[in-house]
Protein backbone atom coordinates (compact mmCIF):
# COMPACT_ATOMS: atom_id res chain seq x y z
CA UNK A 1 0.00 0.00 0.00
CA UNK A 2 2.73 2.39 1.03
CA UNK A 3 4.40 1.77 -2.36
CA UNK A 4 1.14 2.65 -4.29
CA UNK A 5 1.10 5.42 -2.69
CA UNK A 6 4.36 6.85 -3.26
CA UNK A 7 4.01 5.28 -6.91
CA UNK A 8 1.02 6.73 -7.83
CA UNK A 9 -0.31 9.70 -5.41
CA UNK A 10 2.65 11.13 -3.92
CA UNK A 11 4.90 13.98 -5.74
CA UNK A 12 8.34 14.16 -5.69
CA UNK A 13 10.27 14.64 -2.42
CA UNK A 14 12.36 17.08 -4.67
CA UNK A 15 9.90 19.59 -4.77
CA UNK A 16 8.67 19.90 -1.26
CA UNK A 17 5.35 21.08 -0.84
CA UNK A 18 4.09 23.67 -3.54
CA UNK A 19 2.70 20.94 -6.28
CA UNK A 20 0.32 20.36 -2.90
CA UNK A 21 -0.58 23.72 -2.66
CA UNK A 22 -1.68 23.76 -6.46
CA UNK A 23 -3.31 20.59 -6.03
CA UNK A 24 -5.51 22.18 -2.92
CA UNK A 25 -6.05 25.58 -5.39
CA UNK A 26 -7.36 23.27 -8.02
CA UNK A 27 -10.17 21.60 -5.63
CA UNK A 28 -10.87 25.27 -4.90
CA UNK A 29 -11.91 25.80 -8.31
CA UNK A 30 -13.43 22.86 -8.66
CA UNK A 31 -15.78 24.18 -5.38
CA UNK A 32 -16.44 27.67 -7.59
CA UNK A 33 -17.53 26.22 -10.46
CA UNK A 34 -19.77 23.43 -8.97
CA UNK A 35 -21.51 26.61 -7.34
CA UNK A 36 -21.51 29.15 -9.71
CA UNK A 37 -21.21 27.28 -13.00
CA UNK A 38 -25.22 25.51 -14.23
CA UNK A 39 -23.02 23.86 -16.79
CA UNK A 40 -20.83 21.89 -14.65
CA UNK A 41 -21.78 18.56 -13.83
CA UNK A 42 -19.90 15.21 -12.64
CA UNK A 43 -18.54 14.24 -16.11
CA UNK A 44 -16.61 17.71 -16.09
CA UNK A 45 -15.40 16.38 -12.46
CA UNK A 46 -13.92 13.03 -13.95
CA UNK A 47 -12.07 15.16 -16.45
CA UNK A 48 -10.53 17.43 -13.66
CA UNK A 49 -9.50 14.00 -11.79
CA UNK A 50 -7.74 13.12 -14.80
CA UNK A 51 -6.14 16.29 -15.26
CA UNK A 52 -4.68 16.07 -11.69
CA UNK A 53 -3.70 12.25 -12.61
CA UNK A 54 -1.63 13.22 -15.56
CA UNK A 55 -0.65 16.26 -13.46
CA UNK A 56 0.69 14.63 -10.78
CA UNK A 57 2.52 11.93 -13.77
CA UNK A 58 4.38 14.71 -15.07
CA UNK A 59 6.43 15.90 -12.31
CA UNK A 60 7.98 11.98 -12.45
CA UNK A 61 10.48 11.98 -15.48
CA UNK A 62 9.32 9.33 -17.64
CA UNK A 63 9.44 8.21 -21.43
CA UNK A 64 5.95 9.30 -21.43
CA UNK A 65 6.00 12.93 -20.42
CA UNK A 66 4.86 14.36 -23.53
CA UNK A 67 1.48 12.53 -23.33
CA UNK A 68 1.42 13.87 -19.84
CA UNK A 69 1.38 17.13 -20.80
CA UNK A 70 -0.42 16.74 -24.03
CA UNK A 71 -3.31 14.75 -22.06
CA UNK A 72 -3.26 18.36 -19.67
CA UNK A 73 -3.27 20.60 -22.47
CA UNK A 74 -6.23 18.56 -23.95
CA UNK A 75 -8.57 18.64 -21.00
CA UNK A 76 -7.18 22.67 -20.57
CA UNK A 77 -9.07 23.40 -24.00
CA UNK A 78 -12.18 21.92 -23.48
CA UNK A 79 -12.61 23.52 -20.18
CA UNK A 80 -12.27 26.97 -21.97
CA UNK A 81 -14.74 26.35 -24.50
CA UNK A 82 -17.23 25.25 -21.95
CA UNK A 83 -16.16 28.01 -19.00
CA UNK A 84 -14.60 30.75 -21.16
CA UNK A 85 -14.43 32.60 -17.31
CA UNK A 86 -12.23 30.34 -15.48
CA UNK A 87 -11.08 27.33 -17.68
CA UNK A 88 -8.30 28.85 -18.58
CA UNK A 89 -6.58 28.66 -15.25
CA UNK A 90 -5.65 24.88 -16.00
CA UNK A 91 -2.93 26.39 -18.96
CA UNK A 92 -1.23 27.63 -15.73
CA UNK A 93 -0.83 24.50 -14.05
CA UNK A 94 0.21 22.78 -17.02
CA UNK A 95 2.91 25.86 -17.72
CA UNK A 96 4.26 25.75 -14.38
CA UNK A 97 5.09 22.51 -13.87
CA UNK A 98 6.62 22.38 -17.39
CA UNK A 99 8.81 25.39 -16.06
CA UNK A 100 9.65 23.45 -12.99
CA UNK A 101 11.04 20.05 -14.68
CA UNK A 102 14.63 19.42 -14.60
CA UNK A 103 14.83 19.13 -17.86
CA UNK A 104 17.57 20.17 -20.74
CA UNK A 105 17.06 23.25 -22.55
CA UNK A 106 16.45 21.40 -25.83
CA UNK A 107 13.93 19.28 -24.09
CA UNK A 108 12.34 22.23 -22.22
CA UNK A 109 11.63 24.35 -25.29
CA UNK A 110 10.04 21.33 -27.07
CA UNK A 111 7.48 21.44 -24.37
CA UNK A 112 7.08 24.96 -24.47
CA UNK A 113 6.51 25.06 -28.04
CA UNK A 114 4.03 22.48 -27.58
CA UNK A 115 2.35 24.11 -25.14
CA UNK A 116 2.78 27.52 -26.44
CA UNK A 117 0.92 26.14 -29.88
CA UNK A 118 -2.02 24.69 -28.06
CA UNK A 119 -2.97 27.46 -25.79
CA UNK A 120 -2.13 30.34 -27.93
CA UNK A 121 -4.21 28.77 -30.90
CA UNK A 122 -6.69 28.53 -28.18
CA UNK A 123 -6.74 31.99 -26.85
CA UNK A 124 -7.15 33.68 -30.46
CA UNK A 125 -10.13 31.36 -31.22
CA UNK A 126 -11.59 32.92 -27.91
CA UNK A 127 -10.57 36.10 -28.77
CA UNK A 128 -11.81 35.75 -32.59
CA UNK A 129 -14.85 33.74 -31.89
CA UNK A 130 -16.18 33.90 -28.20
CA UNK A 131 -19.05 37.14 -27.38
CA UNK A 132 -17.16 36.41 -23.77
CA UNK A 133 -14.10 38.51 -25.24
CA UNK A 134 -15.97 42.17 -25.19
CA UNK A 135 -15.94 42.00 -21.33
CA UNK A 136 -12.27 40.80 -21.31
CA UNK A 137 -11.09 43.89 -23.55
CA UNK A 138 -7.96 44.49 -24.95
CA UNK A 139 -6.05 44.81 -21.31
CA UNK A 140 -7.30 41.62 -20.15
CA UNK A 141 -5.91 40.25 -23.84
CA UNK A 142 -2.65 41.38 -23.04
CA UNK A 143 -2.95 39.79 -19.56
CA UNK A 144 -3.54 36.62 -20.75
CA UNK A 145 -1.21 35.93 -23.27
CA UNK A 146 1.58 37.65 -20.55
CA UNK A 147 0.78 34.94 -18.29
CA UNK A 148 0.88 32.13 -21.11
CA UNK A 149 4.09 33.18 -22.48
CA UNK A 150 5.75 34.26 -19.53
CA UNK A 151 4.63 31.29 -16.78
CA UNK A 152 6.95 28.42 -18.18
CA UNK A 153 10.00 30.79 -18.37
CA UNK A 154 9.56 31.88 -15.02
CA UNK A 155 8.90 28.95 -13.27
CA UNK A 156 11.89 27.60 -15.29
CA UNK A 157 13.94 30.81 -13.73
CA UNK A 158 12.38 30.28 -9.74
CA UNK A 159 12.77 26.40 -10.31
CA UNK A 160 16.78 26.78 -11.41
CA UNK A 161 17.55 29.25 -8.40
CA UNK A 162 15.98 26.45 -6.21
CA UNK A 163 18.30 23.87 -7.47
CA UNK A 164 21.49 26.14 -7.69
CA UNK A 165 20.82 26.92 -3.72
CA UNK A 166 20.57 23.17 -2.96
CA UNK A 167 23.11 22.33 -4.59
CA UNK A 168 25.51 25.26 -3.15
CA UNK A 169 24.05 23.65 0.14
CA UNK A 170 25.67 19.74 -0.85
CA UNK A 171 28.57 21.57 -1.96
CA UNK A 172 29.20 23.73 1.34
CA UNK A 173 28.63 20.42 3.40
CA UNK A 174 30.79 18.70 0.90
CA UNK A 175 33.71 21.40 1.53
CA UNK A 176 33.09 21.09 5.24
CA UNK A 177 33.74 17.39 4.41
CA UNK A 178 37.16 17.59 3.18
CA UNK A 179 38.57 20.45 5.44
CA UNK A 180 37.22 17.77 8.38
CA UNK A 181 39.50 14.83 6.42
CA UNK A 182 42.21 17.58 5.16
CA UNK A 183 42.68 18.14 8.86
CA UNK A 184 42.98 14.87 9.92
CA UNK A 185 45.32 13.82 7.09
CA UNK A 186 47.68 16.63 8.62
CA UNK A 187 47.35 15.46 12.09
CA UNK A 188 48.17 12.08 11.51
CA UNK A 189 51.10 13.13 9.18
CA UNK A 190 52.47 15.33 12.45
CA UNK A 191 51.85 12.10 14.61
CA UNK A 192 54.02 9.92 11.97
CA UNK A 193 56.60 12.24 11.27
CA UNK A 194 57.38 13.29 14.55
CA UNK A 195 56.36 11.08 17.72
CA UNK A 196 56.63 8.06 15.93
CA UNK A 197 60.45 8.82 14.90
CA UNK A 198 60.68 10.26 18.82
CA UNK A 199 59.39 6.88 20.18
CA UNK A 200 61.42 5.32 17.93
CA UNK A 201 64.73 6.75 19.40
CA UNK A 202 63.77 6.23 22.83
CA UNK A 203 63.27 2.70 21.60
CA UNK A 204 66.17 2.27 20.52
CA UNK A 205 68.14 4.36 23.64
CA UNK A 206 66.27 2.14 25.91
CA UNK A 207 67.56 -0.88 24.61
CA UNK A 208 71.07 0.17 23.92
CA UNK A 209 71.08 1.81 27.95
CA UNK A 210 69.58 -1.71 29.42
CA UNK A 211 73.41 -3.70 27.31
CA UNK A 212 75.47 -1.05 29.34
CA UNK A 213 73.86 -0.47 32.48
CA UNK A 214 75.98 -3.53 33.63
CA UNK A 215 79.18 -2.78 31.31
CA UNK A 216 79.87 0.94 31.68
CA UNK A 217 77.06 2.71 33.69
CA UNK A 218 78.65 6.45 32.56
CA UNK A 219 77.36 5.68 29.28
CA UNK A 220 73.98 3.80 30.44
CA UNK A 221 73.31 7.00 31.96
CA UNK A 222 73.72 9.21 28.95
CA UNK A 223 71.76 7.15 27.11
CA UNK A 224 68.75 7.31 30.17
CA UNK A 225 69.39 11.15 30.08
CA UNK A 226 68.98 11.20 26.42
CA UNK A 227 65.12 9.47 26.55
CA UNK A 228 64.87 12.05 29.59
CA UNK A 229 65.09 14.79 27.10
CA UNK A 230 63.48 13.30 23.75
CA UNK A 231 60.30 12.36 25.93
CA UNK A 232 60.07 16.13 27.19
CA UNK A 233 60.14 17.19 24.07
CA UNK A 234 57.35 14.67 22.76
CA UNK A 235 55.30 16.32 24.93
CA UNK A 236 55.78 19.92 24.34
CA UNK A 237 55.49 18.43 20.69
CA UNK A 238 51.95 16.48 22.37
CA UNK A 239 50.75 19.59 23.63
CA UNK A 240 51.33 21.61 20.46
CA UNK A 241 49.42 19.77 18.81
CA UNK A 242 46.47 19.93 20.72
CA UNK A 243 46.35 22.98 21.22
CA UNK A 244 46.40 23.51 17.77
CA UNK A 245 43.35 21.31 17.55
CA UNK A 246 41.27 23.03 20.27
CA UNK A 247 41.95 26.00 18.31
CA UNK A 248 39.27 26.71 15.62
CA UNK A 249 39.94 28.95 12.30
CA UNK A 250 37.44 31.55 11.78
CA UNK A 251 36.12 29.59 8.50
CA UNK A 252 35.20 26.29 10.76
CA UNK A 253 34.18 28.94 13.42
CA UNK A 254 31.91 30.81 10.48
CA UNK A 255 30.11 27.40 9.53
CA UNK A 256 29.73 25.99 12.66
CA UNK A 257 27.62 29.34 14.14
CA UNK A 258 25.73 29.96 10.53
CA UNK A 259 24.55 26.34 11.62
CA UNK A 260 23.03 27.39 15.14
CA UNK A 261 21.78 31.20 13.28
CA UNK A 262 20.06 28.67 11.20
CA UNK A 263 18.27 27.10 14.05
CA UNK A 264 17.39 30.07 15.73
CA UNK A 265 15.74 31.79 12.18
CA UNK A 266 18.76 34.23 12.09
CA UNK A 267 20.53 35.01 8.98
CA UNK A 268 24.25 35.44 9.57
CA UNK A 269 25.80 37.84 7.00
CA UNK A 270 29.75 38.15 5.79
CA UNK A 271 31.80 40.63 4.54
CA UNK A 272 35.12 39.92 3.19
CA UNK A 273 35.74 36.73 5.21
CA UNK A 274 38.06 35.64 2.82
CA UNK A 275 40.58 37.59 3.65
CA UNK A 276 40.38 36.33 7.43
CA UNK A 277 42.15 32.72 5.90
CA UNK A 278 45.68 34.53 6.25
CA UNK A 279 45.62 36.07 9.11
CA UNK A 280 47.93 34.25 12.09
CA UNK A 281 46.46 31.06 13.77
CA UNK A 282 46.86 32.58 17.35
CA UNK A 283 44.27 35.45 15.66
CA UNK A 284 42.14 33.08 14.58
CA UNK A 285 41.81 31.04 17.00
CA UNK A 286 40.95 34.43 19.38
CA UNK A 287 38.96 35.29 16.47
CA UNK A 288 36.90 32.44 16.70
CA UNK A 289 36.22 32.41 20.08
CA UNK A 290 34.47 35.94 19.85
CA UNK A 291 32.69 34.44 17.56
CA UNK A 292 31.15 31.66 19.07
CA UNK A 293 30.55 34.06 21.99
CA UNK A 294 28.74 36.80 19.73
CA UNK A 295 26.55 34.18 18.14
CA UNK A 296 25.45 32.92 21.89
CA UNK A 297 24.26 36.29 22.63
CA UNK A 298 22.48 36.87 19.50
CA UNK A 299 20.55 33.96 19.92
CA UNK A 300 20.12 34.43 23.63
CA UNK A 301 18.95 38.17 23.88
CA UNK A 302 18.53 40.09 20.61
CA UNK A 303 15.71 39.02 19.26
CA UNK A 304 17.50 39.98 15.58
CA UNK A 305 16.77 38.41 12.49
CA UNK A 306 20.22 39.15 10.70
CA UNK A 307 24.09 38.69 12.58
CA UNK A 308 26.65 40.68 10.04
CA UNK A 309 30.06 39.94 10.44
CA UNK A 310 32.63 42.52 8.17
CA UNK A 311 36.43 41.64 8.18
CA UNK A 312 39.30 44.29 7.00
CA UNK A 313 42.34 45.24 7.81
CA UNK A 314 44.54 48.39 7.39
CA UNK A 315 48.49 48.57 7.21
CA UNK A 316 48.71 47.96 11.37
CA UNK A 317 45.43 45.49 12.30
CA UNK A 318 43.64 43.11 12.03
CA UNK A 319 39.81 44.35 12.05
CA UNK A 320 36.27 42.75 12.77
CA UNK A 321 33.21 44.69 13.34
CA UNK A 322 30.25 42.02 14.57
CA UNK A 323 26.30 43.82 14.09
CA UNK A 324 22.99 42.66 14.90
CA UNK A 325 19.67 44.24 14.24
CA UNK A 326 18.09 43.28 17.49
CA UNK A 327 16.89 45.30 20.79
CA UNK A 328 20.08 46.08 21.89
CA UNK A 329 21.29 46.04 25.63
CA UNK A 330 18.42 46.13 28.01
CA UNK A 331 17.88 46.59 31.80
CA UNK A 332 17.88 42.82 32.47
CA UNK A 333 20.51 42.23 30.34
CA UNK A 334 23.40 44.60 30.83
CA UNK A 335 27.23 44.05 29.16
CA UNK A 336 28.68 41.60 31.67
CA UNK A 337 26.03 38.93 31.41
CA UNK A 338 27.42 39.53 26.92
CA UNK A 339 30.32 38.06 27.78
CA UNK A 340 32.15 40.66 27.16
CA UNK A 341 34.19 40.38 29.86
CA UNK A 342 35.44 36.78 28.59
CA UNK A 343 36.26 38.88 25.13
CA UNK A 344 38.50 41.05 26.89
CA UNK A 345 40.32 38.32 28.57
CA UNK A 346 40.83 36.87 25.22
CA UNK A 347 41.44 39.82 23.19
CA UNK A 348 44.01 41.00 25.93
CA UNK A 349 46.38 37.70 25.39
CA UNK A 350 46.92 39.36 21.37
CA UNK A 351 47.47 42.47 22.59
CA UNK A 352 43.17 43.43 21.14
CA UNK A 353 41.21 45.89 21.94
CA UNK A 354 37.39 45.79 21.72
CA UNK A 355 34.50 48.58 21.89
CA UNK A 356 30.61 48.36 22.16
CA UNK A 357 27.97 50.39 21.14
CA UNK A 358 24.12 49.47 21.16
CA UNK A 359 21.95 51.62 19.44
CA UNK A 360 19.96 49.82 16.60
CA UNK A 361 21.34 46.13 17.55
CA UNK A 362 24.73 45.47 19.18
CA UNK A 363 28.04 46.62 17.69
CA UNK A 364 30.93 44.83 18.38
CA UNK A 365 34.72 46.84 17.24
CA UNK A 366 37.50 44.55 17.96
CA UNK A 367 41.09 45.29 16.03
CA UNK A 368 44.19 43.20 16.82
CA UNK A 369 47.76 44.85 15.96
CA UNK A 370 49.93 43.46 13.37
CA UNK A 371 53.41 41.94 14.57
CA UNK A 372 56.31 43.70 13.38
C-alpha cells in the first residue's frame, strides 16, 4: 500500500510542498464552479481527476511525459470552450510545472513550443470567436497571453535558483567534508613524522642503555638522560598539537555558528571573510572564540533576524566589526552577562582591543595589531 502510494499519489520529495498547494487551489476551483457554474456537472469532475492524474505523472520523469502534458493541455481546451471565465486557469498548471522540470534546454523548449501552440491557438479562437471577449477587452488580452508566455519561463527561472541553492548547500557540506579529512590527514602526518620517529629513538636508547647499564654505567646513563630529554620534548610536541586542535579557524568557526543562526531563524551575513584565511592562527583562534561568543548572545537576547560579520584590515590590524539588528542592551541584560568580559580576557592575550555600542542592535569593534 505504502508503495502505491508513493508510486502513484505522492509527488516528488524534490519539490517539497508547492505541487500540494496547487493541487488544494485546483479543488478550490473545482468548489467555484460546482456553485456558480449551471453547466458543470460530474462528467466535467472526472475530467478534472484526470487532469490532476496526468498532473501529478508529469512531475515523475518518464518516457511518457509528452502525453502527460499533451493529455493536460487537452482537457485545458475543453474547459475553456465550456467556462470561457475560469477554464483557462488549468494552462497555468500545465505551464508551471513544465517550467519546474529538470529538464535540458532542448527538451524544455520542445514542451514549451508544444504548449505555447495549443494554448495560444486557443486563446485567439476565444478572442476571434467567443461574445465572452468584449468584457475581457484588450487589457485583459494582453494579460492573458503575458501569463501564457511568460509562466513556463519563469517557473523555469524560480525552479533553477531552487536547485542552484541546494546544490551550493551539498557543496558547502561537501567542503566542510574535506577540510574535516584535510585536517585529519595533517594530524596524523604530524603524529608519523614526529612522535613516531621520537618513540622510535627512545626505543632504541632504551635498549642500547639496558646492554650497558651492567658494562659501563657512565654511558647507560647518557643514554637514560637522552630518553629524559626526547620524551620532554614529545610532549611539548603532544601539547602543540592539541592545542592547535582546540583552536578553531574563523572559517570552521563561520560554519559551525551559521549552523546554530540557522536554528534560531537568524541570517548570519559576511563581509570579506576571505581575507580572514591569512591572518595568524593565534588570531584566529581568538577570532573564533568571539565568535562563538557573539553568536550565543544573539541567539540568547537580541531578538534579531540578521548577525553581520565585516572583516578588513589596514596597514597595522587586524579588524572585525560584529552587528545585529536586534533590541540592543536592556535593563535585564546589561554588558557583563554579553560576555564581554570573557572577550577582553581573550582579546588581551593578542594584545586586542574591543568597543561596544548598542543603538539599533549590538556593535561589536575589535582590532588586533599586526606583529612587526
Amino acid at each position: 500500500m505504502k508503495n502505491f502510494i508513493q508510486r502513484q499519489i505522492l509527488f516528488p520529495k524534490r519539490l517539497g510542498f508547492m505541487p500540494y498547494f496547487w493541487v488544494f487551489s485546483l479543488f478550490l476551483m473545482i468548489a467555484q464552479l460546482l456553485a456558480h457554474e449551471p453547466h458543470f456537472n460530474w462528467w466535467h469532475l472526472i475530467l478534472m481527476i484526470i487532469f490532476l492524474k496526468f498532473y501529478r505523472d508529469g512531475y515523475w520523469i518518464n518516457p511518457y511525459l509528452w502525453l502527460d502534458l499533451l493529455v493536460q493541455l487537452s482537457i485545458a481546451v475543453y474547459f475553456v470552450i465550456l467556462f470561457p471565465d475560469g477554464g483557462g486557469t488549468f494552462f497555468i498548471y500545465t505551464a508551471w510545472e513544465i517550467g519546474s522540470l529538470p529538464l535540458k534546454s532542448k527538451k524544455f523548449f520542445q514542451y514549451y513550443a508544444m504548449f505555447l501552440i495549443i494554448s495560444l491557438s486557443c486563446i485567439t479562437s476565444f478572442v476571434l470567436f467567443s461574445p465572452v471577449m468584449n468584457s475581457y477587452g484588450f487589457i485583459g488580452v494582453i494579460i492573458t497571453l503575458t501569463f501564457t508566455i511568460g509562466s513556463p519561463l519563469a517557473a523555469r527561472s524560480l525552479a533553477n535558483t531552487y536547485r542552484r541553492n541546494y546544490q551550493t548547500k551539498k557543496n558547502n557540506k561537501r567542503l566542510e567534508s574535506i577540510i574535516k579529512q584535510n585536517e585529519r590527514d595533517r594530524i596524523a602526518k604530524d603524529l608519523h613524522d614526529n612522535i613516531g620517529q621520537s618513540f622510535s629513538i627512545i626505543t632504541l636508547k632504551a635498549e642500547l642503555a639496558s646492554k650497558l647499564i651492567d658494562k659501563d654505567p657512565t654511558k647507560a646513563q647518557q643514554q637514560l638522560q637522552d630518553i629524559s630529554k626526547t620524551s620532554r620534548e614529545d610532549l611539548n610536541l603532544v601539547r602543540k598539537i592539541v592545542a592547535d586542535l582546540n583552536g578553531k579557524t574563523i572559517a570552521s568557526a563561520m560554519i559551525e555558528e551559521e549552523n546554530n543562526l540557522h536554528v534560531a531563524d537568524i541570517r548570519q551575513h559576511s563581509v570579506n571573510e576571505e581575507i580572514s584565511a591569512d591572518w595568524p592562527k593565534a588570531v584566529q583562534h581568538v577570532l573564533s572564540a568571539i565568535i562563538k561568543e557573539a553568536t550565543t548572545n544573539v541567539i540568547r537576547y537580541s531578538k534579531a533576524n540578521m548577525m553581520n560579520l565585516i572583516f578588513e584590515e589596514d596597514q597595522n590590524n587586524y579588524l572585525l566589526r560584529i552587528q545585529d539588528d536586534g533590541i540592543g542592551f536592556q535593563k535585564s541584560n546589561n554588558r557583563q552577562t554579553f560576555g564581554l568580559t570573557g572577550m577582553k580576557t581573550r582579546l588581551n592575550k593578542i594584545d586586542g582591543k574591543i568597543e561596544i555600542e548598542s543603538k539599533h542592535g549590538v556593535l561589536i569593534k575589535i582590532s588586533v595589531p599586526k606583529e612587526e
